[in-house]
Protein backbone atom coordinates (compact mmCIF):
# COMPACT_ATOMS: atom_id res chain seq x y z
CA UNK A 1 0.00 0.00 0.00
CA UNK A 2 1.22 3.48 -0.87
CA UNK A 3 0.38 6.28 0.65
CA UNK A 4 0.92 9.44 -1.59
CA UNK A 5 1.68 13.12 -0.08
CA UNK A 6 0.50 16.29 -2.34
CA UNK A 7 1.04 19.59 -1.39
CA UNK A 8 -1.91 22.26 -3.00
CA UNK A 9 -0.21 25.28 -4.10
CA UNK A 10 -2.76 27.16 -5.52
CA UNK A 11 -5.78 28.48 -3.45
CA UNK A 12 -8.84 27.75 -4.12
CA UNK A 13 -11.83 29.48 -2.52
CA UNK A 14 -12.58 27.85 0.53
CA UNK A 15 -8.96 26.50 0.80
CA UNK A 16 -5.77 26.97 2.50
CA UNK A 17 -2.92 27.50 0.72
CA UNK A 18 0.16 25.01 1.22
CA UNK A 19 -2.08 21.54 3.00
CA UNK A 20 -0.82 18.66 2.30
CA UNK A 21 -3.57 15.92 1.47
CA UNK A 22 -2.97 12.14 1.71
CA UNK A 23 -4.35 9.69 -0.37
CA UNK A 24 -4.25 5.79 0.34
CA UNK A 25 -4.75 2.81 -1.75
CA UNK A 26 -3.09 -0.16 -4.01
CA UNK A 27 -1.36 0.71 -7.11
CA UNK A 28 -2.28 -1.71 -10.34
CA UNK A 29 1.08 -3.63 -10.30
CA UNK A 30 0.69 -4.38 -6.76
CA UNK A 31 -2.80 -5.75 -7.35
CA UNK A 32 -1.40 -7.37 -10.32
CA UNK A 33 1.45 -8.93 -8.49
CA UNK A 34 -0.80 -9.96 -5.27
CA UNK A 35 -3.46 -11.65 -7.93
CA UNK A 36 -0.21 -13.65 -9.21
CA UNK A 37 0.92 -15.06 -6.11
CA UNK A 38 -3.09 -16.11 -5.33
CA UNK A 39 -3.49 -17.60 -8.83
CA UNK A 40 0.41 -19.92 -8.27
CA UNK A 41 -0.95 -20.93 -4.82
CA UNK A 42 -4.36 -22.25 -6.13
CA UNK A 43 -2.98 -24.11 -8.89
CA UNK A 44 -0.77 -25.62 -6.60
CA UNK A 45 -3.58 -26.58 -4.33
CA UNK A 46 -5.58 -27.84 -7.48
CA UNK A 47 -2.82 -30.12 -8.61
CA UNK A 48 -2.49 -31.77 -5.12
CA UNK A 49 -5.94 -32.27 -5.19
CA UNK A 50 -6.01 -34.21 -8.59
CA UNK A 51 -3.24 -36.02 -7.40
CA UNK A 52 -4.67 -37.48 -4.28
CA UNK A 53 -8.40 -38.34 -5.73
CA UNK A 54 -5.76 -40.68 -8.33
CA UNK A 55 -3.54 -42.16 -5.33
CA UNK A 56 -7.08 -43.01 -3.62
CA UNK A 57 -8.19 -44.41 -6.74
CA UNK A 58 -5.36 -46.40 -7.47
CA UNK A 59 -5.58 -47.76 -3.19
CA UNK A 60 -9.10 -48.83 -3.64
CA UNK A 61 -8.43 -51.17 -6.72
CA UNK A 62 -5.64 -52.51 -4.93
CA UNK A 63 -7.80 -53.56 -1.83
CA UNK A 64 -10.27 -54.98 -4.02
CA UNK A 65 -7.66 -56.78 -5.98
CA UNK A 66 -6.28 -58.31 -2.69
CA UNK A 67 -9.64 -59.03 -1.31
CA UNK A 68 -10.43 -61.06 -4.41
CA UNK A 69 -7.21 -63.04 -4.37
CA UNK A 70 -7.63 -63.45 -0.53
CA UNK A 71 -11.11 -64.14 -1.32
CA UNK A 72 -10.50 -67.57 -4.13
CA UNK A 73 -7.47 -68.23 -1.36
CA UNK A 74 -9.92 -68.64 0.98
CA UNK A 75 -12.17 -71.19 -0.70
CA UNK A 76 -9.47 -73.39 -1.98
CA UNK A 77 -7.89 -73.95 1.39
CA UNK A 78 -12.01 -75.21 2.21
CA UNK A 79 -12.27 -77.57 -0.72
CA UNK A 80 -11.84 -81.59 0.73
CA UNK A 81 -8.87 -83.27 -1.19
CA UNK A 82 -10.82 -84.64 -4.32
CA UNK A 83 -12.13 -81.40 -5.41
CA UNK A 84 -8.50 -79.90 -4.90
CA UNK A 85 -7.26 -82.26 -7.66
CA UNK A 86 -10.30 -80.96 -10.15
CA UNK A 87 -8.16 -77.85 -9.43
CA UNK A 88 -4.87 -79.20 -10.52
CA UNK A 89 -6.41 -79.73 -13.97
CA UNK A 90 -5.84 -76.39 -15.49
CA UNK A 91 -5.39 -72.84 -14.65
CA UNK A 92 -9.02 -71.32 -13.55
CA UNK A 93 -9.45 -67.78 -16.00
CA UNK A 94 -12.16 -65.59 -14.51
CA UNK A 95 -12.98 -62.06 -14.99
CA UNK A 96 -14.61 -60.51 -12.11
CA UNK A 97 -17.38 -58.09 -11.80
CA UNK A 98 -17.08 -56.63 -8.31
CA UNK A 99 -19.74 -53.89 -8.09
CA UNK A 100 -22.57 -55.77 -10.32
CA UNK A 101 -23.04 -53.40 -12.79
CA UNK A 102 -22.40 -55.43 -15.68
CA UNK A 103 -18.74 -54.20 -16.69
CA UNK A 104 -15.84 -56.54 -15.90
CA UNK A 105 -13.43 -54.77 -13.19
CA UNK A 106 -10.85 -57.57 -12.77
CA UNK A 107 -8.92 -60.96 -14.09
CA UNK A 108 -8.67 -63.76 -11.55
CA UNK A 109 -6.16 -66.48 -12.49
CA UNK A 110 -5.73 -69.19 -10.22
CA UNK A 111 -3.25 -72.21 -10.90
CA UNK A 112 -3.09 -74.84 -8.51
CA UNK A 113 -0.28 -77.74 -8.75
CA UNK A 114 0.06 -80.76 -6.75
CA UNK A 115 3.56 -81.39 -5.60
CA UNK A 116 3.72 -84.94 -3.04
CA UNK A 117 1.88 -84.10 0.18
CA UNK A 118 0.12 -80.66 -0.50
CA UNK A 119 -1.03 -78.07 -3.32
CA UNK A 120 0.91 -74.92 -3.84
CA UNK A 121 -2.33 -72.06 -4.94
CA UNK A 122 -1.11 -69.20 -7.02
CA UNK A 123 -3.71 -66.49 -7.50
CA UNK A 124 -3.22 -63.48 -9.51
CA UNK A 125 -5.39 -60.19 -10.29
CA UNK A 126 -5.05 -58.00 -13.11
CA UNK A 127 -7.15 -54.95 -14.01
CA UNK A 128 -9.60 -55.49 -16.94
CA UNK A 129 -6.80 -54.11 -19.76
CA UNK A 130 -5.27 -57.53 -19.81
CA UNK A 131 -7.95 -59.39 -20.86
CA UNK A 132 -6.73 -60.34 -24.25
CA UNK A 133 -3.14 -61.34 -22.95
CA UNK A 134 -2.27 -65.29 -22.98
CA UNK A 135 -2.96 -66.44 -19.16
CA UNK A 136 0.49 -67.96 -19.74
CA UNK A 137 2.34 -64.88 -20.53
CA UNK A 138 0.62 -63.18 -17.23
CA UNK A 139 1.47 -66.09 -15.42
CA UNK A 140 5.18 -66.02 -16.21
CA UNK A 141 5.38 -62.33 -16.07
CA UNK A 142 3.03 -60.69 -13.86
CA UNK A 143 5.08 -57.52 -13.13
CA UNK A 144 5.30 -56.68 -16.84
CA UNK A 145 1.35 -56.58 -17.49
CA UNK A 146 0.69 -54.52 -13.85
CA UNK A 147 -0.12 -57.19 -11.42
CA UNK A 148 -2.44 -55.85 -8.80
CA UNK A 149 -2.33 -58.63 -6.07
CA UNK A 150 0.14 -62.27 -6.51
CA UNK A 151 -0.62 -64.07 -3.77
CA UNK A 152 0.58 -68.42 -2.56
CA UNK A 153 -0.69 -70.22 -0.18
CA UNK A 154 0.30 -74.00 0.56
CA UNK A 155 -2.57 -76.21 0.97
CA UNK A 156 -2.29 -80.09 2.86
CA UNK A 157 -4.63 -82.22 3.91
């Protein structure tokens, strides 16, 4: 703020000669300048913003990808010993609508193999934008194609 001193030099009727009037208020670059710094700090703000709403995005499909491999984890280790072998047949491919609104969030692979005494259970989740890869090339390279949840479990009986 700037506060500007004049001195009147000619007389005026009803006027002194030689007051000195002040006048008080923002000059345009200031106001320019202070809308500047307002404007950086918002943007700022706005960008943090847009970046958390994707982080909590990108959380939430994780816990629903971990859930559902937790989930098919779950019921293997319940199955009795015969229907574990059905299991050992071939991988299980399953795409998994997880709100029920008739669009396909995630893809379930499951592979169980039976190795002497027990079954080793690998299940892994994969957003919907793998759906046309090979289950074998997701199998044998999960990380490249964006694995959301890889989980094993050892099942005996």
């Amino acid at each position: 703020m700037r506060k500007v001193n004049k001195t009147q030099n000619s007389a005026r009727p009803g006027e002194c000669s030689g007051t000195t009037k002040t006048e008080t208020g923002f000059t345009l670059i200031e106001v320019v300048v202070g809308i500047a710094l307002v404007a950086v700090a918002i943007l700022g703000l706005a960008q943090l913003f847009t970046y958390s709403i994707l982080n909590n995005a990108r959380s939430e499909r994780m816990t629903n990808a971990t859930f559902l491999a937790q989930q098919q984890i779950d019921f293997i280790r319940n199955l009795p010993a015969d229907e574990l072998n059905k299991w050992v047949l071939g991988d299980v491919d399953e795409f998994v609508d997880i709100n029920l609104d008739g669009t396909n969030e995630f893809r379930r692979i499951t592979r169980v193999q039976y190795a002497a005494d027990f079954w080793d259970v690998r299940v892994l989740i994969f957003s919907i934008a793998q759906q046309n890869v090979a289950i074998g090339t997701l199998i044998s390279n999960p990380m490249d194609y964006k694995v959301l949840a890889d989980m094993n479990t050892i099942v005996s009986r």
